[in-house]
C-alpha atoms as a PDB file:
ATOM      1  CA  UNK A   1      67.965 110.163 -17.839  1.00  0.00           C
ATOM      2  CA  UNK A   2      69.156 106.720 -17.729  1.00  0.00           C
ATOM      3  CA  UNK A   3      69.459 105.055 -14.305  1.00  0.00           C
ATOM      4  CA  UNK A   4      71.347 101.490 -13.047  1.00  0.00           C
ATOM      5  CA  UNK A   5      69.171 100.278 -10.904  1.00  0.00           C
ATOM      6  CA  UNK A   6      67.503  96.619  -9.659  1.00  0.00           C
ATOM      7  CA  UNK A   7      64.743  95.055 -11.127  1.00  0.00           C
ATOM      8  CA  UNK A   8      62.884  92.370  -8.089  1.00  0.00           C
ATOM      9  CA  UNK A   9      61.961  89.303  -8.770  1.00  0.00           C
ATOM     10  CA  UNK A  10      61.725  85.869  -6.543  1.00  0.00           C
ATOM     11  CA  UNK A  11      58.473  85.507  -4.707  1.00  0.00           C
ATOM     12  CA  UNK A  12      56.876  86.727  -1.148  1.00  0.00           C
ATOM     13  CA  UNK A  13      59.569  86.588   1.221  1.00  0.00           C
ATOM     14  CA  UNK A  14      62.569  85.150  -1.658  1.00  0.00           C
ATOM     15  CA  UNK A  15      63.713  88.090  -3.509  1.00  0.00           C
ATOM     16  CA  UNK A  16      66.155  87.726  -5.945  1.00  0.00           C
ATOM     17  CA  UNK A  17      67.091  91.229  -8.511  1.00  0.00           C
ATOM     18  CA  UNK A  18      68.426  92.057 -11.161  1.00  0.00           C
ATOM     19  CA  UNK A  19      70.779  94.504 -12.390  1.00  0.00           C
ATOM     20  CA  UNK A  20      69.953  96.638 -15.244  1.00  0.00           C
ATOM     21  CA  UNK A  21      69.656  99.586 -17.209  1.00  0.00           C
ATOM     22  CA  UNK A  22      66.528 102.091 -17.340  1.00  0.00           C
ATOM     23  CA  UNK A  23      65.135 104.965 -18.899  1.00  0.00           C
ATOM     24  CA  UNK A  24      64.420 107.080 -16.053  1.00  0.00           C
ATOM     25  CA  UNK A  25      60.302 106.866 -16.052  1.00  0.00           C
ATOM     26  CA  UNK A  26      60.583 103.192 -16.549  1.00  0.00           C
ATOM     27  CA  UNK A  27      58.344 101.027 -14.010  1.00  0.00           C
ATOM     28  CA  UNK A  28      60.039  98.790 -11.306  1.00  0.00           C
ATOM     29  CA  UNK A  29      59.834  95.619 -12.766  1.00  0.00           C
ATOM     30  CA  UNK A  30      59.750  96.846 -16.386  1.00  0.00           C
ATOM     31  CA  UNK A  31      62.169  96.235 -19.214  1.00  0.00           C
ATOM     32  CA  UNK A  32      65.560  97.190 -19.113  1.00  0.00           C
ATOM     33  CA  UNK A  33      67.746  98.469 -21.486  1.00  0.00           C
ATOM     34  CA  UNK A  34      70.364  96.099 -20.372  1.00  0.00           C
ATOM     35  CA  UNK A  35      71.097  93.699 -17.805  1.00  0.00           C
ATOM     36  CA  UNK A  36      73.835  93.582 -15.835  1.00  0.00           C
ATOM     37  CA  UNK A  37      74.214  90.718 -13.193  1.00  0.00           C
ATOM     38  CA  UNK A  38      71.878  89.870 -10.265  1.00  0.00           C
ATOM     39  CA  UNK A  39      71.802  90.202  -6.536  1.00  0.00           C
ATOM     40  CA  UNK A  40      70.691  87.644  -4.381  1.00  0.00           C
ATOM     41  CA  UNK A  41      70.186  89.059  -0.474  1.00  0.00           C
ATOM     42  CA  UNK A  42      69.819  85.752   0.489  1.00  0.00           C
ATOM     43  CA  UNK A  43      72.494  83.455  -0.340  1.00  0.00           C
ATOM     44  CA  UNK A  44      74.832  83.612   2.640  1.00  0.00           C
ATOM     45  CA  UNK A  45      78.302  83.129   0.540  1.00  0.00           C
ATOM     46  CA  UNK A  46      79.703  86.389  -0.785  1.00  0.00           C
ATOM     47  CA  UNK A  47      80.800  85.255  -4.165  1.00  0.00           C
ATOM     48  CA  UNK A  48      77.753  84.254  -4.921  1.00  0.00           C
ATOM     49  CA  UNK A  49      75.544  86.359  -3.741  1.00  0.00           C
ATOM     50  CA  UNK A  50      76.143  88.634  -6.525  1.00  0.00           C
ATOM     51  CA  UNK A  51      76.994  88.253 -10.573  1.00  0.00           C
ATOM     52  CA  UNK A  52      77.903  91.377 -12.289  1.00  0.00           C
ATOM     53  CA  UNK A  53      79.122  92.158 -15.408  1.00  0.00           C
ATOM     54  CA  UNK A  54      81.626  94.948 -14.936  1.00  0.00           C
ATOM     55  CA  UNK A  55      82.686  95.891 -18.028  1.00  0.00           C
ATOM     56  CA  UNK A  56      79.364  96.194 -19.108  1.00  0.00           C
ATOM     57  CA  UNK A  57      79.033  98.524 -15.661  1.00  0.00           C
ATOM     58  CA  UNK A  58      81.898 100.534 -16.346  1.00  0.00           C
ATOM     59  CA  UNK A  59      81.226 101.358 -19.779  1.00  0.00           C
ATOM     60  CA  UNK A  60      76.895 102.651 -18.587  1.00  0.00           C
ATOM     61  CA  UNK A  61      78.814 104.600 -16.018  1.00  0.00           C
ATOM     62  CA  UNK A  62      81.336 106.357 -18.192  1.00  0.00           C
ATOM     63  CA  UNK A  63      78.461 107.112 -20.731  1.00  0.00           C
ATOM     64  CA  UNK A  64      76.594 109.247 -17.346  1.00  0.00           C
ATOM     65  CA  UNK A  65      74.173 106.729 -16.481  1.00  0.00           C
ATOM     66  CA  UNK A  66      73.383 107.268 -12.543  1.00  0.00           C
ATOM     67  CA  UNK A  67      73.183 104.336  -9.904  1.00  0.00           C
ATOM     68  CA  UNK A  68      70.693 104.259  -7.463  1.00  0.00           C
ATOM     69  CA  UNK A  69      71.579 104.716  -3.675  1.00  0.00           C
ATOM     70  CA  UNK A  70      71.038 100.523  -3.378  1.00  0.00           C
ATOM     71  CA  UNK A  71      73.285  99.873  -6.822  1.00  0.00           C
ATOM     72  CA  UNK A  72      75.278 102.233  -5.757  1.00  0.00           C
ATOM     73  CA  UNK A  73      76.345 100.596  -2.362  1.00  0.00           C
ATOM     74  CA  UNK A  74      76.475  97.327  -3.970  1.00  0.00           C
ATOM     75  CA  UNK A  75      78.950  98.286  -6.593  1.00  0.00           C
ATOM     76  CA  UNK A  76      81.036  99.958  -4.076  1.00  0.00           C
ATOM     77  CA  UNK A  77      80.831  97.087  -2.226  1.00  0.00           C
ATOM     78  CA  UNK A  78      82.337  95.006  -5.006  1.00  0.00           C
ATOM     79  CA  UNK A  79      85.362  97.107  -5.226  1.00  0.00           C
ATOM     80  CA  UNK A  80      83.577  99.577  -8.398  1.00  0.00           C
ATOM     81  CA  UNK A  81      84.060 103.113  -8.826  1.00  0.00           C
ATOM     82  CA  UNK A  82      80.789 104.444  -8.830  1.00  0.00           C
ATOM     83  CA  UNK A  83      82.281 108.730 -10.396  1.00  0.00           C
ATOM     84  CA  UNK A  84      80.819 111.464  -8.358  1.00  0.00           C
ATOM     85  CA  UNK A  85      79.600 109.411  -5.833  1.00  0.00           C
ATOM     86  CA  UNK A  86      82.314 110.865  -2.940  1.00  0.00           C
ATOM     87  CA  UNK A  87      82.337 107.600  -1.594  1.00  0.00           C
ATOM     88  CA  UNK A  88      85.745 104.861  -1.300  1.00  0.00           C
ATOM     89  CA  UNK A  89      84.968 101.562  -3.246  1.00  0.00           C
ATOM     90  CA  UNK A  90      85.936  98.286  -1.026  1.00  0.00           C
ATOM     91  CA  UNK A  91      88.940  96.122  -2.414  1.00  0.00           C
ATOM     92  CA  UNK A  92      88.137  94.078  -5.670  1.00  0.00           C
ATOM     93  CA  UNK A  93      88.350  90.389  -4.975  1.00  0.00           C
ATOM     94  CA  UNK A  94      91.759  90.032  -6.110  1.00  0.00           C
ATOM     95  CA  UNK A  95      93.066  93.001  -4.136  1.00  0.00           C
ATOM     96  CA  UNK A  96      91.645  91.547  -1.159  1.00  0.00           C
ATOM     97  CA  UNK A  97      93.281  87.523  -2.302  1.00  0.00           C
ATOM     98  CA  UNK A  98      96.470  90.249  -2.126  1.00  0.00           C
ATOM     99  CA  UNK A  99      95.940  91.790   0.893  1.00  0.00           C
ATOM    100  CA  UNK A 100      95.449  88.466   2.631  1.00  0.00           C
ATOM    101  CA  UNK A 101      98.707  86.766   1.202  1.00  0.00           C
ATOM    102  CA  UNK A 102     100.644  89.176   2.183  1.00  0.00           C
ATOM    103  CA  UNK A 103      99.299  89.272   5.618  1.00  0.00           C
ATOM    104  CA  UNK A 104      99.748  85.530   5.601  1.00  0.00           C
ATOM    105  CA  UNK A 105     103.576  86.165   4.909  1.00  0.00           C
ATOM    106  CA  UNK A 106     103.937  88.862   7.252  1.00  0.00           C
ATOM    107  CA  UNK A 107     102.580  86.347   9.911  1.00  0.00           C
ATOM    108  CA  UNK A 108     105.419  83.313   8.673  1.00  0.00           C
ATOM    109  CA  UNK A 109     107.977  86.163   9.055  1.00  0.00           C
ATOM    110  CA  UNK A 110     106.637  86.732  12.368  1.00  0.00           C
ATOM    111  CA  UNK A 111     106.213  83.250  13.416  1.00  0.00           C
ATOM    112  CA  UNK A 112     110.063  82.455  11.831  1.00  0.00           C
ATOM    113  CA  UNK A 113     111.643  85.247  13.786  1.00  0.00           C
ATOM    114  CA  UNK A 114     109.851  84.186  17.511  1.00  0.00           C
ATOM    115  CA  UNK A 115     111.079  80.590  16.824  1.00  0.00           C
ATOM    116  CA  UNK A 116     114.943  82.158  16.076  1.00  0.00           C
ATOM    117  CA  UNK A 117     115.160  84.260  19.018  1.00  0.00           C
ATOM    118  CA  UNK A 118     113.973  81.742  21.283  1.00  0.00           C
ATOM    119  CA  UNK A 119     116.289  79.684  19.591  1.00  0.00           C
ATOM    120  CA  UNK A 120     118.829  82.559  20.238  1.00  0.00           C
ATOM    121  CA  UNK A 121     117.994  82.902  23.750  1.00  0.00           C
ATOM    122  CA  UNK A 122     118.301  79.283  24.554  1.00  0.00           C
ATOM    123  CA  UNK A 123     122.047  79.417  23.409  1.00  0.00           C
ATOM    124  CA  UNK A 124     122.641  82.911  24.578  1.00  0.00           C
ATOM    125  CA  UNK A 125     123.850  82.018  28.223  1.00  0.00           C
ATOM    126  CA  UNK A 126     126.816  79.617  27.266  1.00  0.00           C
ATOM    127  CA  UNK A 127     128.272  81.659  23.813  1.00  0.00           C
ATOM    128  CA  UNK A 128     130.723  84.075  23.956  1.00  0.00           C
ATOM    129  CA  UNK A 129     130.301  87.716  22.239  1.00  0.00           C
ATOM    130  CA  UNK A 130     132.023  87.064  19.232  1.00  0.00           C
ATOM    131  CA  UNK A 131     130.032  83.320  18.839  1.00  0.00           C
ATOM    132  CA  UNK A 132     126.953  85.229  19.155  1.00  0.00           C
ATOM    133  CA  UNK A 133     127.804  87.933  16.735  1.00  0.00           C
ATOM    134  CA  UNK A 134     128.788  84.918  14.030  1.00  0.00           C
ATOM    135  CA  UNK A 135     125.719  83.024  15.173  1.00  0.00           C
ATOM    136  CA  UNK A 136     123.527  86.394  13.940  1.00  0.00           C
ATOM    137  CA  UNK A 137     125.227  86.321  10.574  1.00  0.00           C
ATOM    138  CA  UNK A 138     124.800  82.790  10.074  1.00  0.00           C
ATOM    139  CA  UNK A 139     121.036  82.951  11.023  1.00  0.00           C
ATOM    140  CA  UNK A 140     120.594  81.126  13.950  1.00  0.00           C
END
């Protein structure tokens, strides 16, 4: 059986892994088939704490090779399908540069329609029905 798993190196304390491909009675640290990115638990930004190659990824999984639980929560975690795992992958990077643009334009909408009712309700007291009703088309 072939298996993705991670492949440790770094020293005591500084771990740093690698990606890759096994047979299934390969040792820890031995060679891979392939490799596939790297991990590194201790780099505190997100985009660089790992490097993966997805194609690459995609095309071991499609072929039946199996993740281990720790691959497997990584590539979930970067927004890959991981088949028969019964789990939901996160967003991909750009679905989450998406997700936050349109939440930033949701919130200008927001902040656009507070400043033109108070705008609104500033005038309200001195305009007349029909004033108000054209002020509402216009936009004010």
């Amino acid at each position: 059986m072939v298996r993705i798993r991670l492949k440790r190196f770094g020293r005591k304390n500084r771990p740093f892994f690698r990606l890759g491909v096994f047979h299934g009675g390969t040792r820890r640290d031995g060679r891979a088939i392939e490799e596939l990115g790297h991990y590194d638990p201790i780099v505190a930004e997100a985009d660089k704490k790992y490097s993966l190659n997805r194609e690459r990824i995609g095309y071991w999984l499609s072929v039946g090779a199996k993740p281990s639980e720790t691959v497997e929560a990584i590539l979930l975690s970067q927004g890959i399908d991981v088949p028969g795992s019964g789990k939901q992958r996160a967003p991909t990077p750009e679905e989450r540069a998406a997700r936050e643009a349109e939440r930033e334009e949701k919130r200008q909408k927001r902040e656009v329609a507070i400043q033109r009712k108070a705008v609104q309700q500033a005038t309200d007291a001195r305009m007349s029905r029909k004033e108000k009703r054209e002020a509402k088309k216009a936009g004010r």
